[in-house]
N, C-alpha and C. Protein backbone atom coordinates (compact mmCIF):
# COMPACT_ATOMS: atom_id res chain seq x y z
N UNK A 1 -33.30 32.78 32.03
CA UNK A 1 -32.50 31.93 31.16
C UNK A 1 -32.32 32.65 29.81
N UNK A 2 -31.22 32.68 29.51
CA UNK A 2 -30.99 33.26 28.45
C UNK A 2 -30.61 32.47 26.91
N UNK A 3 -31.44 33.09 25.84
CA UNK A 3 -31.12 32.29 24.12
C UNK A 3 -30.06 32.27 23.79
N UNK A 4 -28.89 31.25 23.81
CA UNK A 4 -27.97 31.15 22.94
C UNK A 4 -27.86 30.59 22.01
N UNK A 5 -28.40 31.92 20.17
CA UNK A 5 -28.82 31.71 19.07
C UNK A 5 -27.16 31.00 18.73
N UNK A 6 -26.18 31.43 19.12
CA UNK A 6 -25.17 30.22 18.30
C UNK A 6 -25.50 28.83 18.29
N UNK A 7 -25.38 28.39 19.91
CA UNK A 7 -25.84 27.20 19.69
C UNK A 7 -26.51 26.80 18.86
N UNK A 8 -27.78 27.39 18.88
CA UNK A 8 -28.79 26.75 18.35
C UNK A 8 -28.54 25.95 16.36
N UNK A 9 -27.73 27.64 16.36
CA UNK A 9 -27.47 28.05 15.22
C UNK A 9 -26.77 26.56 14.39
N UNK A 10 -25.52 26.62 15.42
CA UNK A 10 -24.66 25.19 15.24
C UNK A 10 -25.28 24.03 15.07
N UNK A 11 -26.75 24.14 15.55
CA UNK A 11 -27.48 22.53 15.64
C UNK A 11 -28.31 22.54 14.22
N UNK A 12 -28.52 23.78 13.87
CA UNK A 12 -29.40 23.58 12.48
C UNK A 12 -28.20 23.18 11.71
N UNK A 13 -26.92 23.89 11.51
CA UNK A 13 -25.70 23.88 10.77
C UNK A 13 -25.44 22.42 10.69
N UNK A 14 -25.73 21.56 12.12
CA UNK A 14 -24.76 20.03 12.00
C UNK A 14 -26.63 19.23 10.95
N UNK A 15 -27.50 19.94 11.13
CA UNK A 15 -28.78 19.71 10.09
C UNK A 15 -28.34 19.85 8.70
N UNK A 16 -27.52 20.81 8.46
CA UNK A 16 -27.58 21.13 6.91
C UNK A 16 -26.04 20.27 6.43
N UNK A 17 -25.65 19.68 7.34
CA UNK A 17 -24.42 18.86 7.01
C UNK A 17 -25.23 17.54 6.65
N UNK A 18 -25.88 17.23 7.46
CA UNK A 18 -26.68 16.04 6.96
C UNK A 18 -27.45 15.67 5.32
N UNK A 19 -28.19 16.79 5.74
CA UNK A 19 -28.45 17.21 4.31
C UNK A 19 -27.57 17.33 3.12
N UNK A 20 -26.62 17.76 3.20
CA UNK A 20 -25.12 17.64 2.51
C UNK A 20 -25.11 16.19 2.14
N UNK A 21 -24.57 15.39 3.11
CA UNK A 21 -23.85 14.05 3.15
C UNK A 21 -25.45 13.44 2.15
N UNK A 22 -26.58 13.62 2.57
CA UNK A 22 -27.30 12.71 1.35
C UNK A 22 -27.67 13.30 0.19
N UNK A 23 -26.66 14.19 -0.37
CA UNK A 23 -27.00 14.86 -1.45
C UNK A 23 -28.13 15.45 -1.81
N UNK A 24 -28.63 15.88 -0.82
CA UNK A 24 -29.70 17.43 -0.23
C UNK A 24 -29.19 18.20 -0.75
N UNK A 25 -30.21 19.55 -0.83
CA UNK A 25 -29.14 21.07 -0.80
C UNK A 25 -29.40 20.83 0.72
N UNK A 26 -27.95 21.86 1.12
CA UNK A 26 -27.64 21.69 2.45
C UNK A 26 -28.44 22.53 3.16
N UNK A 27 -29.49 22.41 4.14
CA UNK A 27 -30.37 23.51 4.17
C UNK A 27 -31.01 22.20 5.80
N UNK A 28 -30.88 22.99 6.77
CA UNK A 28 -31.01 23.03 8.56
C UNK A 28 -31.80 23.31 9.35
N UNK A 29 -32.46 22.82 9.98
CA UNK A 29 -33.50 23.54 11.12
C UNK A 29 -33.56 22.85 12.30
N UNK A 30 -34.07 23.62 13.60
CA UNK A 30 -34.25 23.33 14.58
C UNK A 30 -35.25 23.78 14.68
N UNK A 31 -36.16 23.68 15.73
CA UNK A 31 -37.35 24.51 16.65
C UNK A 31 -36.56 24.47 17.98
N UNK A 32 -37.24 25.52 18.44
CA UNK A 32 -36.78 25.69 19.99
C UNK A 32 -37.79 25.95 20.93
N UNK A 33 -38.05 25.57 22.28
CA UNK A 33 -39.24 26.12 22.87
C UNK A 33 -38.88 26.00 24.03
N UNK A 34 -38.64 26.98 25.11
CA UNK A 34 -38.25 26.94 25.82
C UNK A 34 -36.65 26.72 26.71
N UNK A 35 -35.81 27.43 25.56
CA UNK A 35 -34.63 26.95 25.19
C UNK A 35 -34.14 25.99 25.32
N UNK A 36 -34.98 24.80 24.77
CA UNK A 36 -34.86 23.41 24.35
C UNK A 36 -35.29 23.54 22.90
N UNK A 37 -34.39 21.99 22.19
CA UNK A 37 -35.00 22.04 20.80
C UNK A 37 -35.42 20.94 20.74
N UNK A 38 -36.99 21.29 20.29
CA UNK A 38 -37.94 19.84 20.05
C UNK A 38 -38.04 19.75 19.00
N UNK A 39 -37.64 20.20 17.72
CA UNK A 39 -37.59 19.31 16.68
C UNK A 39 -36.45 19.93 15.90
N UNK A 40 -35.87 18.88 15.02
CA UNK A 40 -34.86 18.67 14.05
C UNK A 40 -35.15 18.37 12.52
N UNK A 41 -34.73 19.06 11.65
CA UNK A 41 -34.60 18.54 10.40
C UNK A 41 -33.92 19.13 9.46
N UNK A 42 -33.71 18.40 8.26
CA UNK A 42 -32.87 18.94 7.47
C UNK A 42 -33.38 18.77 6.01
N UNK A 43 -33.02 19.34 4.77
CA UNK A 43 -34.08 19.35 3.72
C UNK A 43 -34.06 17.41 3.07
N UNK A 44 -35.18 16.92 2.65
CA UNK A 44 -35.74 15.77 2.35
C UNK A 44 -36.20 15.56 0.95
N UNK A 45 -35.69 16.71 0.31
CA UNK A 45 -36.86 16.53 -1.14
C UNK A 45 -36.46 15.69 -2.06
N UNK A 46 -35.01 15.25 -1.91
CA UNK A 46 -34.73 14.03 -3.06
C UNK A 46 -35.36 12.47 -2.41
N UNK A 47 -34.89 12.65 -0.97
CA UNK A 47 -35.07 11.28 -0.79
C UNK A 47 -36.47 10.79 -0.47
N UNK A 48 -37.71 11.89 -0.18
CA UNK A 48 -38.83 11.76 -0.28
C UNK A 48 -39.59 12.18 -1.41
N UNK A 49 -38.86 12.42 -2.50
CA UNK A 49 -39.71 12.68 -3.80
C UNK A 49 -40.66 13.93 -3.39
N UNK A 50 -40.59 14.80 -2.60
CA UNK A 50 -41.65 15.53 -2.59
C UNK A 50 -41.12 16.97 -1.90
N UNK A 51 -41.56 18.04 -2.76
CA UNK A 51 -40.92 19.15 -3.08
C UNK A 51 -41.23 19.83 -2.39
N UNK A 52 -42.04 19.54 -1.29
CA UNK A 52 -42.48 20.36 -0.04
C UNK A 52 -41.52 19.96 1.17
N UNK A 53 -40.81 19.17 1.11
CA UNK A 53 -39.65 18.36 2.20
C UNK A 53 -38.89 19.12 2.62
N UNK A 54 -38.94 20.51 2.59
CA UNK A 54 -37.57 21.40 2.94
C UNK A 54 -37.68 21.22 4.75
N UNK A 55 -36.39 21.55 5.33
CA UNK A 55 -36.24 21.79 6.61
C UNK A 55 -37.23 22.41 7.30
N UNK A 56 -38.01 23.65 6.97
CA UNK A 56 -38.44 23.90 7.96
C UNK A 56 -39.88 23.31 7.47
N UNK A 57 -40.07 22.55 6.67
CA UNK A 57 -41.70 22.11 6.80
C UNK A 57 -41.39 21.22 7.74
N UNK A 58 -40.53 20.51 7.71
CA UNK A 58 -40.38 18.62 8.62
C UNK A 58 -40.40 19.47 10.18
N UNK A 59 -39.51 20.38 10.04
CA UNK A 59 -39.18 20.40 11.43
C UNK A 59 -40.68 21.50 11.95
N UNK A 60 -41.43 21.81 11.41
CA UNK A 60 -42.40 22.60 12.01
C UNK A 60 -43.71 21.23 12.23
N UNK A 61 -43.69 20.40 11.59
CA UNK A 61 -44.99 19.34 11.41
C UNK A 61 -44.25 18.53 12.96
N UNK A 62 -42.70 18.09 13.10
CA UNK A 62 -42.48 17.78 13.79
C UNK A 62 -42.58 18.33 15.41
N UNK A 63 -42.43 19.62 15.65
CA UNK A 63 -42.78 20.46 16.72
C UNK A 63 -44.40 20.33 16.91
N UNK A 64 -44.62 20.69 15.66
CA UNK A 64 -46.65 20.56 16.21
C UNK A 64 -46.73 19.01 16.89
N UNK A 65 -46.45 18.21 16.16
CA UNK A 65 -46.83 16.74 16.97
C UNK A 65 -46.05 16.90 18.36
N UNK A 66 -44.95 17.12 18.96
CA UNK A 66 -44.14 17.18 19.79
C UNK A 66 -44.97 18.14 21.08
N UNK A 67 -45.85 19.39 20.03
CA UNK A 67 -46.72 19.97 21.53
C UNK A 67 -48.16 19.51 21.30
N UNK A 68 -48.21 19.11 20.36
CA UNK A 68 -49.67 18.90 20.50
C UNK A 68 -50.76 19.99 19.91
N UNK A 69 -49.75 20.48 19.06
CA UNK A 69 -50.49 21.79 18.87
C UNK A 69 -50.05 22.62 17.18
N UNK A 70 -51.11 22.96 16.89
CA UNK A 70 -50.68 23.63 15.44
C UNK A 70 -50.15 24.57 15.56
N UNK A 71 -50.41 25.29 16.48
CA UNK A 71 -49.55 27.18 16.34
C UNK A 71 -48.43 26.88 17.35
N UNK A 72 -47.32 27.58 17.08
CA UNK A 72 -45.81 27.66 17.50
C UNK A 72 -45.56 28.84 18.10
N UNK A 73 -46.50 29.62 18.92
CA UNK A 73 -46.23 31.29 18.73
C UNK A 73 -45.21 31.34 20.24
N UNK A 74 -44.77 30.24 21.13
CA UNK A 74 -43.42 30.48 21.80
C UNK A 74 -42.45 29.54 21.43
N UNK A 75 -42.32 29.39 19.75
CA UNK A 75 -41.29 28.51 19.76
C UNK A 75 -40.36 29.91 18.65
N UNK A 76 -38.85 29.19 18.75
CA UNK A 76 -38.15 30.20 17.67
C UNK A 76 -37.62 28.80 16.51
N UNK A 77 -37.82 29.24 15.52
CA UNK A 77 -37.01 28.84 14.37
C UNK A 77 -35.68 29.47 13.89
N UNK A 78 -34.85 28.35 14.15
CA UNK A 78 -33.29 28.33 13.59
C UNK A 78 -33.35 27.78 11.90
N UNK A 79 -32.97 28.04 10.90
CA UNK A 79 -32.59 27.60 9.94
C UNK A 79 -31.67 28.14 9.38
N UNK A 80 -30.38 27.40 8.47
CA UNK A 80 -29.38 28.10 7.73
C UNK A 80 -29.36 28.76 6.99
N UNK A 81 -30.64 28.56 6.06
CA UNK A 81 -31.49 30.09 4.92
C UNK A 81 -32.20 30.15 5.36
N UNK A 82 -32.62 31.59 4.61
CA UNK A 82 -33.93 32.52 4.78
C UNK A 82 -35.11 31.36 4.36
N UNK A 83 -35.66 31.17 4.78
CA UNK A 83 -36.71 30.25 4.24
C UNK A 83 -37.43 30.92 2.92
N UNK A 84 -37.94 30.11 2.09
CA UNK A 84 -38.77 30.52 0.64
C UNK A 84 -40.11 31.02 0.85
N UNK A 85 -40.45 31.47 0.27
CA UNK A 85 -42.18 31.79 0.01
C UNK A 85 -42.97 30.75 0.59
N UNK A 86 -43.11 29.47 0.24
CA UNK A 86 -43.81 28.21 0.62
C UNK A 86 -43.56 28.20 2.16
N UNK A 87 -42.15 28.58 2.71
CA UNK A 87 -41.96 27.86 4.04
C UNK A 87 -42.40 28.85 5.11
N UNK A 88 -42.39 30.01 4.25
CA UNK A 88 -42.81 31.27 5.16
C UNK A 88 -44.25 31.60 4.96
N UNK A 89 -44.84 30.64 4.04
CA UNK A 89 -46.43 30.61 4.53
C UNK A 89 -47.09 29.70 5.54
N UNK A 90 -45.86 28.52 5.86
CA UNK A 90 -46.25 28.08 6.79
C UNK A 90 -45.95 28.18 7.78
N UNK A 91 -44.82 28.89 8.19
CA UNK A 91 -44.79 29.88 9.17
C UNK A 91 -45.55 30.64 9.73
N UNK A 92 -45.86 31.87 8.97
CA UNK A 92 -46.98 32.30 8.95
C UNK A 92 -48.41 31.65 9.74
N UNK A 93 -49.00 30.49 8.77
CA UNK A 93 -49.79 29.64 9.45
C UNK A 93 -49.98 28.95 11.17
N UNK A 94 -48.54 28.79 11.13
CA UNK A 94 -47.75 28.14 12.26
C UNK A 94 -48.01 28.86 13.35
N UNK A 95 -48.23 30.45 13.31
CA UNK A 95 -47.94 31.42 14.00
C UNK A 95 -46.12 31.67 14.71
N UNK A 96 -45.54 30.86 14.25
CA UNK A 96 -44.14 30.74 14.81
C UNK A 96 -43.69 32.04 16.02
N UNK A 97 -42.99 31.90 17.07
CA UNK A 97 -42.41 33.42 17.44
C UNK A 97 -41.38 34.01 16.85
N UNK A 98 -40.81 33.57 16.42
CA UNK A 98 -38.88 34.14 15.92
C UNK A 98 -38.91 32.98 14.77
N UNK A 99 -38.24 33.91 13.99
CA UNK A 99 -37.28 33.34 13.04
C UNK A 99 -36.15 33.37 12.88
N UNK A 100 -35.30 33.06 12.69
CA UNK A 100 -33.32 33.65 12.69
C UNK A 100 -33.01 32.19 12.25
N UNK A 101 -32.63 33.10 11.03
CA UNK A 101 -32.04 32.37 9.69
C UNK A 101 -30.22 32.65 9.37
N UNK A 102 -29.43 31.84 9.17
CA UNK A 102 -27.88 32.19 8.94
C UNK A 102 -27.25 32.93 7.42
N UNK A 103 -28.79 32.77 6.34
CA UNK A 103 -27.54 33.81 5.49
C UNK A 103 -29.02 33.98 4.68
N UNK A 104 -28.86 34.90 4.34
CA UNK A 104 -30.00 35.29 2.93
C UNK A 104 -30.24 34.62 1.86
N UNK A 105 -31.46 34.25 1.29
CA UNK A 105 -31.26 33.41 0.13
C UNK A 105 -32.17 34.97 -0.66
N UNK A 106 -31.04 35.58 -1.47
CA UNK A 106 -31.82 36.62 -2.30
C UNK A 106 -32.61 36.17 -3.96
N UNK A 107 -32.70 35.10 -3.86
CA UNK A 107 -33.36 34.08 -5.09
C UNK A 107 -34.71 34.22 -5.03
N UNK A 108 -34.79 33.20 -3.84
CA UNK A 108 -36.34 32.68 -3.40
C UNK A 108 -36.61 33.08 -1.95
N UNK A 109 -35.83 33.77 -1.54
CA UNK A 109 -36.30 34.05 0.26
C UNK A 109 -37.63 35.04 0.37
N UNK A 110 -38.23 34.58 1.55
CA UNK A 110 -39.98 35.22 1.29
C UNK A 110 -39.16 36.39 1.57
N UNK A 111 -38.42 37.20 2.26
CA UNK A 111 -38.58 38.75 1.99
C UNK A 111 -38.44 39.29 1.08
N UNK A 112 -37.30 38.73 -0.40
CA UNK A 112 -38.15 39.17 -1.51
C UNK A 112 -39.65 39.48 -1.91
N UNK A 113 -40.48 38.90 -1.42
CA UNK A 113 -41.71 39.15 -1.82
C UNK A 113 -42.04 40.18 -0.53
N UNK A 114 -42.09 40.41 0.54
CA UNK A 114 -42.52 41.33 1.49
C UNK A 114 -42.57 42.36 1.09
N UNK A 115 -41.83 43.13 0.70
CA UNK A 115 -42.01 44.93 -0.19
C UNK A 115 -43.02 44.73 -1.02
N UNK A 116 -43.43 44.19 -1.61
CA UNK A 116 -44.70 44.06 -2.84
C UNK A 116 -45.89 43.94 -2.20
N UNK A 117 -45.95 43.25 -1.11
CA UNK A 117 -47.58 43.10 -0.26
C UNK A 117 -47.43 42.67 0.64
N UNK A 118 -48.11 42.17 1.35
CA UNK A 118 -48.12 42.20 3.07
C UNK A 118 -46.95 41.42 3.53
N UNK A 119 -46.61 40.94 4.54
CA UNK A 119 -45.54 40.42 5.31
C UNK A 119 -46.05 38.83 4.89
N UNK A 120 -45.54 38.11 4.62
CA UNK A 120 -46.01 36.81 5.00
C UNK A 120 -45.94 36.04 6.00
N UNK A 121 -44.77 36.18 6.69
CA UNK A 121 -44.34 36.02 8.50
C UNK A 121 -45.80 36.63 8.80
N UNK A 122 -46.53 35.92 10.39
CA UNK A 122 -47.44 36.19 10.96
C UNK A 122 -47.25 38.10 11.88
N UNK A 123 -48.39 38.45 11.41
CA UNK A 123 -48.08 40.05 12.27
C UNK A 123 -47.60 39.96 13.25
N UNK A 124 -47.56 38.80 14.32
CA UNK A 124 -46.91 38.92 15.28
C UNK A 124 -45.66 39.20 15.68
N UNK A 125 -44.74 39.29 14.37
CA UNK A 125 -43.57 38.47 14.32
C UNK A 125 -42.73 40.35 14.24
């Protein structure tokens, strides 16, 4: 069976529309595992007051409950940005397998920080 990252791609995208429509920054995620996607989200930080709400935290807390399990190391993450420092430590944590992100955020995206010291993505990755 083969990954078709558009799709997927499109499903974080109709995520970051959501995010849009409630005056979010527009910002998307899926998990995937088994080229199925078990969890969805899109960024939350206005409407939950809490600045950790981005897409891929919801949608990674959501996948762990969904397997039962804290580490993600055969799931792939779709999101529309590069995820930040914060989201790519929990990544990291997560053990995630893949990441594939739709555009660079050269601001705050953790690979800015990667040239300076270790990877923050898990070595596996």
């Amino acid at each position: 069976m083969t990954t078709d990252h558009a799709h997927f791609m499109r499903q974080a995208l109709n995520e970051a529309q959501r995010a849009f429509e409630d005056d979010e920054i527009p910002v998307g995620a899926v998990v995937v595992c088994q080229n199925r996607i078990i969890a969805r989200a899109h960024n939350q930080t206005e409407r939950l007051t809490d600045v950790t709400a981005h897409a891929e935290m919801l949608a990674l807390t959501a996948a762990a409950h969904h397997l039962g399990a804290k580490y993600l190391p055969d799931c792939t993450l779709y999101v529309t940005l590069e995820p930040c420092t914060m989201c790519g430590g929990a990544l990291y944590w997560a053990q995630i397998g893949t990441v594939v992100f739709g555009a660079n955020d050269d601001k705050r995206g953790y690979r800015r920080w990667q040239y300076q010291q270790a990877s923050i993505l898990h070595p596996q990755n």
